[in-house]
C-alpha atoms as a PDB file:
ATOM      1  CA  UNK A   1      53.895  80.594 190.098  1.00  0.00           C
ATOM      2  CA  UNK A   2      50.220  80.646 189.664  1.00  0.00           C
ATOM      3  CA  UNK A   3      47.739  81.702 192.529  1.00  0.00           C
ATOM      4  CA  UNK A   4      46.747  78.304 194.102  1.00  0.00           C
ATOM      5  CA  UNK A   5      42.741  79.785 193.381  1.00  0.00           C
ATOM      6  CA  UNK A   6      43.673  78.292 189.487  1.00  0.00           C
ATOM      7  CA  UNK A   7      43.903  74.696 190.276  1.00  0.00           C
ATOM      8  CA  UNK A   8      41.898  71.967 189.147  1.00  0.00           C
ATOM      9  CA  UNK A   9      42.830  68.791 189.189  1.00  0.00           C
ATOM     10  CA  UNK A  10      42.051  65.254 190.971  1.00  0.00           C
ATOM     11  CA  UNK A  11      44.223  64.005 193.333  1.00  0.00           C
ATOM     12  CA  UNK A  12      44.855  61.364 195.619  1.00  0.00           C
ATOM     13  CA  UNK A  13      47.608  61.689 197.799  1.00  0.00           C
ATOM     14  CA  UNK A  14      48.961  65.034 199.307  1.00  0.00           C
ATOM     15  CA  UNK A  15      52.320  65.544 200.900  1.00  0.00           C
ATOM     16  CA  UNK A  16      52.610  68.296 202.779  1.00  0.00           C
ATOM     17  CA  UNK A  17      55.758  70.286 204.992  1.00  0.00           C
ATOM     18  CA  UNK A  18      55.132  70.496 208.427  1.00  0.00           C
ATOM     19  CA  UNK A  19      56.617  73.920 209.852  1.00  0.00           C
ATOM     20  CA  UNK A  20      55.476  77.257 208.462  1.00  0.00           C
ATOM     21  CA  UNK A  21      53.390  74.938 206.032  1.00  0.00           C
ATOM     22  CA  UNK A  22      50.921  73.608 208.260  1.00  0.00           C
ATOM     23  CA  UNK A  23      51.755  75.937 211.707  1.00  0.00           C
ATOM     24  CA  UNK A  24      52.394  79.830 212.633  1.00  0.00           C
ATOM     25  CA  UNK A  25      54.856  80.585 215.028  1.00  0.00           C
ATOM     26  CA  UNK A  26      54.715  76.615 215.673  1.00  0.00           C
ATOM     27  CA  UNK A  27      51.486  76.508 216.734  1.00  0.00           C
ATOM     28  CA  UNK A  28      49.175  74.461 214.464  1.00  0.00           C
ATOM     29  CA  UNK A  29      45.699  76.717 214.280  1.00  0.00           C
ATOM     30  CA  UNK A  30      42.115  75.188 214.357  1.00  0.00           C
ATOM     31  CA  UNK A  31      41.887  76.425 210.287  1.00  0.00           C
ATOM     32  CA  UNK A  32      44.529  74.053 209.211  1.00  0.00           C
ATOM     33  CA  UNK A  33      43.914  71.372 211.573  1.00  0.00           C
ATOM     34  CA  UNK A  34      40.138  71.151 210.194  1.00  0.00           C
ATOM     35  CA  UNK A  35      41.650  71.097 206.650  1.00  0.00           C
ATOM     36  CA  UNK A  36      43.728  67.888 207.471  1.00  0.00           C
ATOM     37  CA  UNK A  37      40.333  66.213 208.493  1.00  0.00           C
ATOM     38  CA  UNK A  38      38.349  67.405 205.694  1.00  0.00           C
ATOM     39  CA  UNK A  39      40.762  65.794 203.260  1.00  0.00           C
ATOM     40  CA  UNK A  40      40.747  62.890 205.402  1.00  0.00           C
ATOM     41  CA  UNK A  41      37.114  62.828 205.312  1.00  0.00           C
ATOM     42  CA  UNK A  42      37.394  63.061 201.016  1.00  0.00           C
ATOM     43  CA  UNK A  43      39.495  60.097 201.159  1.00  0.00           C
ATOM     44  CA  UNK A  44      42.745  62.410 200.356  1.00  0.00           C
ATOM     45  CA  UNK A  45      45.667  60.329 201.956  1.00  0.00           C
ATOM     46  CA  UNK A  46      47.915  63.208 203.636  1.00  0.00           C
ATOM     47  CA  UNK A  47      51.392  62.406 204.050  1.00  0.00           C
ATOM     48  CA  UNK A  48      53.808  64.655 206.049  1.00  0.00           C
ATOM     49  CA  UNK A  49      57.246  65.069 204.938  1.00  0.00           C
ATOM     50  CA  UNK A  50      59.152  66.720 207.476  1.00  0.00           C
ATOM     51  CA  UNK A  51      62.146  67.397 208.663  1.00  0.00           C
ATOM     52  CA  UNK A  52      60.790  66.932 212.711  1.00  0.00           C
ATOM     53  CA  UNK A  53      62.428  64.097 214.582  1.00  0.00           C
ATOM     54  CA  UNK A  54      61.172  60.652 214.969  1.00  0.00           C
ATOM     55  CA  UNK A  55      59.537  61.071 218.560  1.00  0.00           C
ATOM     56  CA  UNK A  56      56.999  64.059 216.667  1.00  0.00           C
ATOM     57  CA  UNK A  57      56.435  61.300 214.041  1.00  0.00           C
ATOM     58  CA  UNK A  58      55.312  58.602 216.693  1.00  0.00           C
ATOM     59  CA  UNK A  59      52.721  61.020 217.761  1.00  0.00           C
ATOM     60  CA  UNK A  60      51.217  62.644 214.627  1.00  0.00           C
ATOM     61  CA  UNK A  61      51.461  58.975 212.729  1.00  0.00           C
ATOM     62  CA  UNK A  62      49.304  57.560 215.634  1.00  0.00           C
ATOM     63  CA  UNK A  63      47.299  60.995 216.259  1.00  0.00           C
ATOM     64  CA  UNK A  64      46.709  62.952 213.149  1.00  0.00           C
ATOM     65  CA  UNK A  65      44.191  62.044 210.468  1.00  0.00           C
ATOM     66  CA  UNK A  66      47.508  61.175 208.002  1.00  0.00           C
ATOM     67  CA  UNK A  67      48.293  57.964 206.304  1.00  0.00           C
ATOM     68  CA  UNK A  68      52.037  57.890 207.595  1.00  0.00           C
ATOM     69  CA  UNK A  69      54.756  60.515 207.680  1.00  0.00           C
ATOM     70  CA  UNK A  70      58.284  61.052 206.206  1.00  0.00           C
ATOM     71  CA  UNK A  71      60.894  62.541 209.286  1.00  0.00           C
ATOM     72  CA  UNK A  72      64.179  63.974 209.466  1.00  0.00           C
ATOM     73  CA  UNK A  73      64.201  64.696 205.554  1.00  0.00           C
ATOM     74  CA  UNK A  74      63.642  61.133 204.716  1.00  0.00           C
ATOM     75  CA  UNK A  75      65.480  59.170 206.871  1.00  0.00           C
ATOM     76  CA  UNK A  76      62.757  57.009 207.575  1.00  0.00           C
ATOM     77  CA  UNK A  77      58.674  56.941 207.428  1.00  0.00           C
ATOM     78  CA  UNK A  78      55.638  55.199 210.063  1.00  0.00           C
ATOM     79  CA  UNK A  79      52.735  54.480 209.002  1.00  0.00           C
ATOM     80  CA  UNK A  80      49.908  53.507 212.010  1.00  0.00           C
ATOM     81  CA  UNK A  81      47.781  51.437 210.096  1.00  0.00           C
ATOM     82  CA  UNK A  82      45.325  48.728 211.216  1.00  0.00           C
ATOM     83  CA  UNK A  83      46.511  49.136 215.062  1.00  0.00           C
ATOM     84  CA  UNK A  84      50.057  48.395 214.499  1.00  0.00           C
ATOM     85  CA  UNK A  85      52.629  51.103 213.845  1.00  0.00           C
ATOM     86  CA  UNK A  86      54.895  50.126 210.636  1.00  0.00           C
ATOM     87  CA  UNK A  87      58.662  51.712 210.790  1.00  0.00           C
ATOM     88  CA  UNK A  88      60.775  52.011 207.944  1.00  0.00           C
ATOM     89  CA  UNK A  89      64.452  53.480 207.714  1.00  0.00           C
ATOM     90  CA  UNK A  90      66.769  53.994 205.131  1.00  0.00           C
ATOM     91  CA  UNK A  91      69.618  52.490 207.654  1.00  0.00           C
ATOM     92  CA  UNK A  92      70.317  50.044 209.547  1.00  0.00           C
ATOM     93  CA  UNK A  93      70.547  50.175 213.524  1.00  0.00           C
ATOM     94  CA  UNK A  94      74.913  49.830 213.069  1.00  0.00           C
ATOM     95  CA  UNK A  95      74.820  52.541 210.310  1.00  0.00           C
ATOM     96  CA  UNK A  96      72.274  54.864 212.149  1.00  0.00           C
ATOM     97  CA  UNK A  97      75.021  54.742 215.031  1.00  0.00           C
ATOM     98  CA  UNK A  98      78.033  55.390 213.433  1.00  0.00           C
ATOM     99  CA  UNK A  99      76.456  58.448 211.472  1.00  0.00           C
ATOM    100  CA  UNK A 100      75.695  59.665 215.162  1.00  0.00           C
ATOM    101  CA  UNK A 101      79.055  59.263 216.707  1.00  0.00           C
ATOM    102  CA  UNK A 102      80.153  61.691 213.132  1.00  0.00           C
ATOM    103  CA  UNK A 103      77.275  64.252 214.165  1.00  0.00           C
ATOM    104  CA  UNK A 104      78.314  64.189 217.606  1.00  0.00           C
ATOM    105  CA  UNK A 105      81.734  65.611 216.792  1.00  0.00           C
ATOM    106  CA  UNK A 106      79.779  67.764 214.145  1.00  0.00           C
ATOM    107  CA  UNK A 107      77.655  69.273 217.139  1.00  0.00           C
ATOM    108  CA  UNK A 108      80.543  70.718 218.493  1.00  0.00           C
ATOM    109  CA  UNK A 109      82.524  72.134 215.603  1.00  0.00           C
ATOM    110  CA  UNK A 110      78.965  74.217 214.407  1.00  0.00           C
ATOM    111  CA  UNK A 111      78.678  75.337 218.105  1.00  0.00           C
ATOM    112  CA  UNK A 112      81.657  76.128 218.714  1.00  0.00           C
ATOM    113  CA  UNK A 113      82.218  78.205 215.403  1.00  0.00           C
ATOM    114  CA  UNK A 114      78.691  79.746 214.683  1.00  0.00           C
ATOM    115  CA  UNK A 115      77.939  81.841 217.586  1.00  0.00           C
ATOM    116  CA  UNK A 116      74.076  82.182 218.716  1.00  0.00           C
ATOM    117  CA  UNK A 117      72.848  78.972 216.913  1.00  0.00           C
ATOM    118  CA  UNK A 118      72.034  75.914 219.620  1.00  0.00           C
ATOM    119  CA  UNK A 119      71.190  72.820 218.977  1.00  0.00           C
ATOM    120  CA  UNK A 120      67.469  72.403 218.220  1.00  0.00           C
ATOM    121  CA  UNK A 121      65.305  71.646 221.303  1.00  0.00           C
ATOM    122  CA  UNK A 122      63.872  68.613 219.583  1.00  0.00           C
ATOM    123  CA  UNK A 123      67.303  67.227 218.964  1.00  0.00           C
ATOM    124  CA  UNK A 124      66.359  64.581 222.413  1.00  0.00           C
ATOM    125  CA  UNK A 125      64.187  62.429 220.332  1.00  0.00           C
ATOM    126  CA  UNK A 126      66.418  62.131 216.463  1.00  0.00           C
ATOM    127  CA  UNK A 127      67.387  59.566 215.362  1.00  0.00           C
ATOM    128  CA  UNK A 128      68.964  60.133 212.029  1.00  0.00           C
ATOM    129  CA  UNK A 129      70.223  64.085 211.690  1.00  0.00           C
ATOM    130  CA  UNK A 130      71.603  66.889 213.397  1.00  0.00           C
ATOM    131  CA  UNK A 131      69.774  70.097 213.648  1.00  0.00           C
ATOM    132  CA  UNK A 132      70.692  73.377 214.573  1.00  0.00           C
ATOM    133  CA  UNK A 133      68.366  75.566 215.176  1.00  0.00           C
ATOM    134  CA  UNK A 134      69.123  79.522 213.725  1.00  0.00           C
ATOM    135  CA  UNK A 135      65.659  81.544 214.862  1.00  0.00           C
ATOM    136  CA  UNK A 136      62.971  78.985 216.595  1.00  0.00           C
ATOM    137  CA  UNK A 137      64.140  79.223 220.003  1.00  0.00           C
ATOM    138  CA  UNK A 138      67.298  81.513 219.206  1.00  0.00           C
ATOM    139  CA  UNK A 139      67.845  85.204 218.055  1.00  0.00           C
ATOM    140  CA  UNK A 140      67.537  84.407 214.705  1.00  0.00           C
ATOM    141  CA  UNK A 141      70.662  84.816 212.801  1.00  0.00           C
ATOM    142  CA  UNK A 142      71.774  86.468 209.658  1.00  0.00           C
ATOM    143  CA  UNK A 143      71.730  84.542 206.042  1.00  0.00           C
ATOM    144  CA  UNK A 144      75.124  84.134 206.046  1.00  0.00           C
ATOM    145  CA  UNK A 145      75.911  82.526 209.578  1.00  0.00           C
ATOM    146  CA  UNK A 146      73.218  80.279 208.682  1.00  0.00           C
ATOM    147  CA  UNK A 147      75.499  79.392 205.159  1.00  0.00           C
ATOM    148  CA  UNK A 148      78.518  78.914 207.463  1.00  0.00           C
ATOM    149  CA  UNK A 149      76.570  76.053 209.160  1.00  0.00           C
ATOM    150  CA  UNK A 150      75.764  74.662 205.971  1.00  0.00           C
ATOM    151  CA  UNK A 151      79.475  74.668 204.797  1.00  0.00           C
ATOM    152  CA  UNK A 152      80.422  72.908 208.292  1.00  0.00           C
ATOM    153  CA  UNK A 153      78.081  69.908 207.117  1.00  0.00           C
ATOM    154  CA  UNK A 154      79.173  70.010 203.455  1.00  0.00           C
ATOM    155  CA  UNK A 155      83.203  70.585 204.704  1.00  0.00           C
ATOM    156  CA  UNK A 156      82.875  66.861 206.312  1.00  0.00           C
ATOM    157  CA  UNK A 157      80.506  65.364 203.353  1.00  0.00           C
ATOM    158  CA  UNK A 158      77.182  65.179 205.044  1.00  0.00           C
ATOM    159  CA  UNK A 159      74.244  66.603 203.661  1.00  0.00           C
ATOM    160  CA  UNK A 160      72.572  69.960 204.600  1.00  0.00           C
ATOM    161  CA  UNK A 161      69.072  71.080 204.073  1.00  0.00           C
ATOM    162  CA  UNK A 162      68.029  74.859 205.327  1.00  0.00           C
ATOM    163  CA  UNK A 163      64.549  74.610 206.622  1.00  0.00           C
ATOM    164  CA  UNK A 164      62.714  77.777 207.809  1.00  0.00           C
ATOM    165  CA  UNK A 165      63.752  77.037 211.552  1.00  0.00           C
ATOM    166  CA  UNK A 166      66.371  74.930 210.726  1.00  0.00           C
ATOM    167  CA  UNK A 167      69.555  73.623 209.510  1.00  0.00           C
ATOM    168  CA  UNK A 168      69.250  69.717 208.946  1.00  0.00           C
ATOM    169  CA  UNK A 169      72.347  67.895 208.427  1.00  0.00           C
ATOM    170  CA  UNK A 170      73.102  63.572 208.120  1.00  0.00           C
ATOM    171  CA  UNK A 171      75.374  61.810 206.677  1.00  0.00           C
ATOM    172  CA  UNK A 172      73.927  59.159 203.631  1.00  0.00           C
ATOM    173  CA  UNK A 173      71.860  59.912 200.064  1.00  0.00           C
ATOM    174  CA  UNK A 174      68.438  60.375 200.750  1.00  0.00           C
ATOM    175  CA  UNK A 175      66.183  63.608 201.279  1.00  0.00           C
ATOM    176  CA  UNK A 176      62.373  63.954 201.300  1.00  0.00           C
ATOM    177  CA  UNK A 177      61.605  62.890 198.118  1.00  0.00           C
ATOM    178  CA  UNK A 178      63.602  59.838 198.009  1.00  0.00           C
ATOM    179  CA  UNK A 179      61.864  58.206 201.262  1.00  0.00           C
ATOM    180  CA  UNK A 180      58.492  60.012 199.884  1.00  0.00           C
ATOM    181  CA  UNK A 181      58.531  57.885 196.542  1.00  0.00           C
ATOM    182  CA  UNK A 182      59.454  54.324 198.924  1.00  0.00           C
ATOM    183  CA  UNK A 183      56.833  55.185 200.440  1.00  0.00           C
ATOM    184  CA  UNK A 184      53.905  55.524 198.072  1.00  0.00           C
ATOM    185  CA  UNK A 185      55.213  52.789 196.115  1.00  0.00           C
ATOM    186  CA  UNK A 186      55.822  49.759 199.259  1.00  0.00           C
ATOM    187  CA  UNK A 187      52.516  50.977 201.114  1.00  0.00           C
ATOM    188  CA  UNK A 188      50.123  52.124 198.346  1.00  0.00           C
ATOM    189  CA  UNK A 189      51.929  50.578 194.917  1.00  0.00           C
ATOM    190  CA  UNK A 190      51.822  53.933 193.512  1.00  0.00           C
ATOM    191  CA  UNK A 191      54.936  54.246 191.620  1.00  0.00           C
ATOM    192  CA  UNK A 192      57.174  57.320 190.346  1.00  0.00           C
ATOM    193  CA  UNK A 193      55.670  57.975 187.944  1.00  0.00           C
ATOM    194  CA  UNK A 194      52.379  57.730 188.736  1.00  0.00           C
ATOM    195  CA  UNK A 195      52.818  59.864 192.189  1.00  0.00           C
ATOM    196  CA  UNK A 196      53.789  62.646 189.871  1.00  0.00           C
ATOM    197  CA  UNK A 197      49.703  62.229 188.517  1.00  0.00           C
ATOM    198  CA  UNK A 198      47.675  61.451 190.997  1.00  0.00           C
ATOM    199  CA  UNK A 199      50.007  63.299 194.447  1.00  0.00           C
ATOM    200  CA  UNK A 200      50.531  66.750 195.561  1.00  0.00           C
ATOM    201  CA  UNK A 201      53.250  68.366 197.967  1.00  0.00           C
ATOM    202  CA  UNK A 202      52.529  72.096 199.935  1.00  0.00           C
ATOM    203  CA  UNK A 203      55.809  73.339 201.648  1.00  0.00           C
ATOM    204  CA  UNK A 204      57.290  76.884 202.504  1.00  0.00           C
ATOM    205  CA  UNK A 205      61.505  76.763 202.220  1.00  0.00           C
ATOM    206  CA  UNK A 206      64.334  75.957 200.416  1.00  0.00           C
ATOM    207  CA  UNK A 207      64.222  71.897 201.597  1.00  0.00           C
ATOM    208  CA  UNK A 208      61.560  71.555 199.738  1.00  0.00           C
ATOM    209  CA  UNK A 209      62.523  72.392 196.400  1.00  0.00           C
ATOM    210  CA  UNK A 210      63.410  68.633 195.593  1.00  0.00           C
ATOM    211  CA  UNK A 211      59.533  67.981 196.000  1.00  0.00           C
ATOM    212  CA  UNK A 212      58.546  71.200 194.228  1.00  0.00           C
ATOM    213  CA  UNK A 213      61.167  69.811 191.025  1.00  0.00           C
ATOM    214  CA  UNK A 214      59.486  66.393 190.904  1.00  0.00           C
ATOM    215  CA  UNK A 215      55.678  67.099 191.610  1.00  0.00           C
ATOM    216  CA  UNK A 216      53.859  69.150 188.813  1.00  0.00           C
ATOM    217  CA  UNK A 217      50.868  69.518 191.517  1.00  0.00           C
ATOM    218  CA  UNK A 218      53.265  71.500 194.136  1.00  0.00           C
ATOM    219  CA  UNK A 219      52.004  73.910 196.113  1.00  0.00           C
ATOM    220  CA  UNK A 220      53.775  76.564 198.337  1.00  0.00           C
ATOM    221  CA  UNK A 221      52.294  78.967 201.000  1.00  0.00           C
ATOM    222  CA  UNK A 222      52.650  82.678 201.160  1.00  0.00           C
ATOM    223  CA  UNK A 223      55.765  83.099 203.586  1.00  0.00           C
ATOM    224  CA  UNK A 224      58.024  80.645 200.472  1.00  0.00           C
ATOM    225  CA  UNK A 225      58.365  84.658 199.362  1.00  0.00           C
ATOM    226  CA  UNK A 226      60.897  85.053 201.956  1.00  0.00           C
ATOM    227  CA  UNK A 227      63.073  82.414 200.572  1.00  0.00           C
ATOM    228  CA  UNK A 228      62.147  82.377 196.853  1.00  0.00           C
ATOM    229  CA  UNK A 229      65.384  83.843 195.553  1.00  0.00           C
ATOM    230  CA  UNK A 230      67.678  80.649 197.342  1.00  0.00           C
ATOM    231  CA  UNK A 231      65.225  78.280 194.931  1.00  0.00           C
ATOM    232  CA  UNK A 232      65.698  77.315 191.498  1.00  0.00           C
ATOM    233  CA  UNK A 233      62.713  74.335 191.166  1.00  0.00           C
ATOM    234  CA  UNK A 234      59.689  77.094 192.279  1.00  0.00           C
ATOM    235  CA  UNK A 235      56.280  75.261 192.989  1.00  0.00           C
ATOM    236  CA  UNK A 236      53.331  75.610 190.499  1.00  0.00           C
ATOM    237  CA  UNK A 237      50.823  77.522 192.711  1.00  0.00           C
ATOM    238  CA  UNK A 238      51.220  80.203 195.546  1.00  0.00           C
ATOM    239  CA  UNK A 239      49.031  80.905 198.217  1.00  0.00           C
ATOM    240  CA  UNK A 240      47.969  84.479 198.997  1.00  0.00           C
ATOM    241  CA  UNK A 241      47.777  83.355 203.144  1.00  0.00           C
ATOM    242  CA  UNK A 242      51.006  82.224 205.065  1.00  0.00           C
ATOM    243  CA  UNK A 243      51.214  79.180 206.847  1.00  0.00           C
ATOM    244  CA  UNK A 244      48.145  77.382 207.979  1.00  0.00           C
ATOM    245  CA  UNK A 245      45.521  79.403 206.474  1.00  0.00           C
ATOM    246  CA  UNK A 246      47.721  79.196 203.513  1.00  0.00           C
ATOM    247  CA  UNK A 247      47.663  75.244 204.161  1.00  0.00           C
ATOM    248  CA  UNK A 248      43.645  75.754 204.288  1.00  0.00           C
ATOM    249  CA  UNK A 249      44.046  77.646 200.768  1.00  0.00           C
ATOM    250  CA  UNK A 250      45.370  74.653 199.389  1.00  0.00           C
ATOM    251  CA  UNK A 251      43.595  72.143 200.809  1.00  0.00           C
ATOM    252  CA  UNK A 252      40.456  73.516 199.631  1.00  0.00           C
ATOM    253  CA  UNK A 253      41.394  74.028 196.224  1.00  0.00           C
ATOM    254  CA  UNK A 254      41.699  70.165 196.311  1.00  0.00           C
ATOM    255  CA  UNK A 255      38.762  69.534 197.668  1.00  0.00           C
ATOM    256  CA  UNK A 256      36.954  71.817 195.093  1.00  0.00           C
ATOM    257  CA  UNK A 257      38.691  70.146 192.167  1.00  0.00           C
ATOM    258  CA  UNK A 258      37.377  66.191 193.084  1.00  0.00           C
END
């Protein structure tokens, strides 16, 4: 991994993580909040790709200076463009609801068996996973309780992605990257290939290593060190800040590059 100081290169599009990427302690600070505008203002589209529920997207689609966001690990994206919110899932309404009624019975076997983890306090207002949370609003709990949550997911063949907060689990074959490239290809007819030129991605744990694999422009902040040896596909450049100044790091090396 290079430092993030040695990049130069033009681009269009950045997608970015959410938690630990953009916040600290899940607070997003006034450094990285500015740095979100100031690409905005350099006509970079940002894109989050998060694994946040699709009540956080409503807000940040319609709020943030983004062009659309990617939630629950690609189980759909909005887009608030020209007044009008767009919605797109990867399910239908009848699928979406009998993957819940398999996540409800999910919820209680990881509960039940994986002492200290809770559901996460966002869980209200998803629409497509199941997360547990293992150290946001919980004692934070040792590497391997969080792999026996993981194996609960895998055991019934849904998916499971560890996040830095999290551990994301749905049923169906999509992640981040997957709804990412739908994205840039039905609402800006960039396609695979292309996104690989002219995008970026900055993110901070193991569910992002699909992104880091596919985008030669990936970028991780400081605090991906924690998690670095659980990641085959490491990102191209490393901040020296965590989280949101980290974020700043990045975005500035962008906007020095144009």
């Amino acid at each position: 991994m290079k430092n993030v100081s040695e990049f130069a290169q033009s681009l269009r599009f950045l997608l970015t993580d959410i938690d630990d990427t953009l916040t600290d302690e899940g607070q997003l600070g006034p450094e990285a909040y500015q740095a979100l505008w100031n690409l905005h203002h350099a006509g970079i589209h940002v894109i989050p790709v998060t694994g946040r529920p699709a009540g956080w997207c409503e807000m940040i689609a319609r709020m943030w200076p983004v062009s659309g966001i990617v939630g629950e690990n690609g189980g759909f994206y909005f887009r608030y463009h020209d007044k009008k919110m767009q919605r797109h899932f990867f399910f239908d309404e009848t699928t979406q609801k009998n993957n819940r009624a398999k996540l409800n019975i999910l919820e209680k076997e990881v509960l039940q068996k994986v002492p200290g983890c809770d559901l996460a306090s966002d869980q209200f207002c998803r629409l497509m996973d199941l997360a547990i949370d293992f150290c946001e609003d919980v004692t934070p709990l040792p590497r391997s309780e969080v792999q026996k949550i993981v194996d609960i997911f895998h055991a019934h063949g849904a998916q499971a992605k560890v996040s830095s907060i999290h551990v994301n689990g749905w049923f169906g074959q999509y992640d981040k990257l997957t709804m990412s490239l739908r994205f840039l290809e039905r609402e800006f007819g960039v396609s695979s290939e292309e996104a690989k030129r002219v995008c970026g991605f900055s993110g901070d744990s193991p569910n992002d290593e699909p992104m880091f694999q596919y985008f030669p422009n990936s970028f991780a902040v400081e605090n991906i060190r924690n998690f670095i040896d659980q990641i085959q596909h490491k990102p191209s450049f490393v901040t020296l800040n965590r989280g949101g100044l980290g974020f700043t790091e990045i975005a500035n090396a962008i906007l020095n590059s144009k």
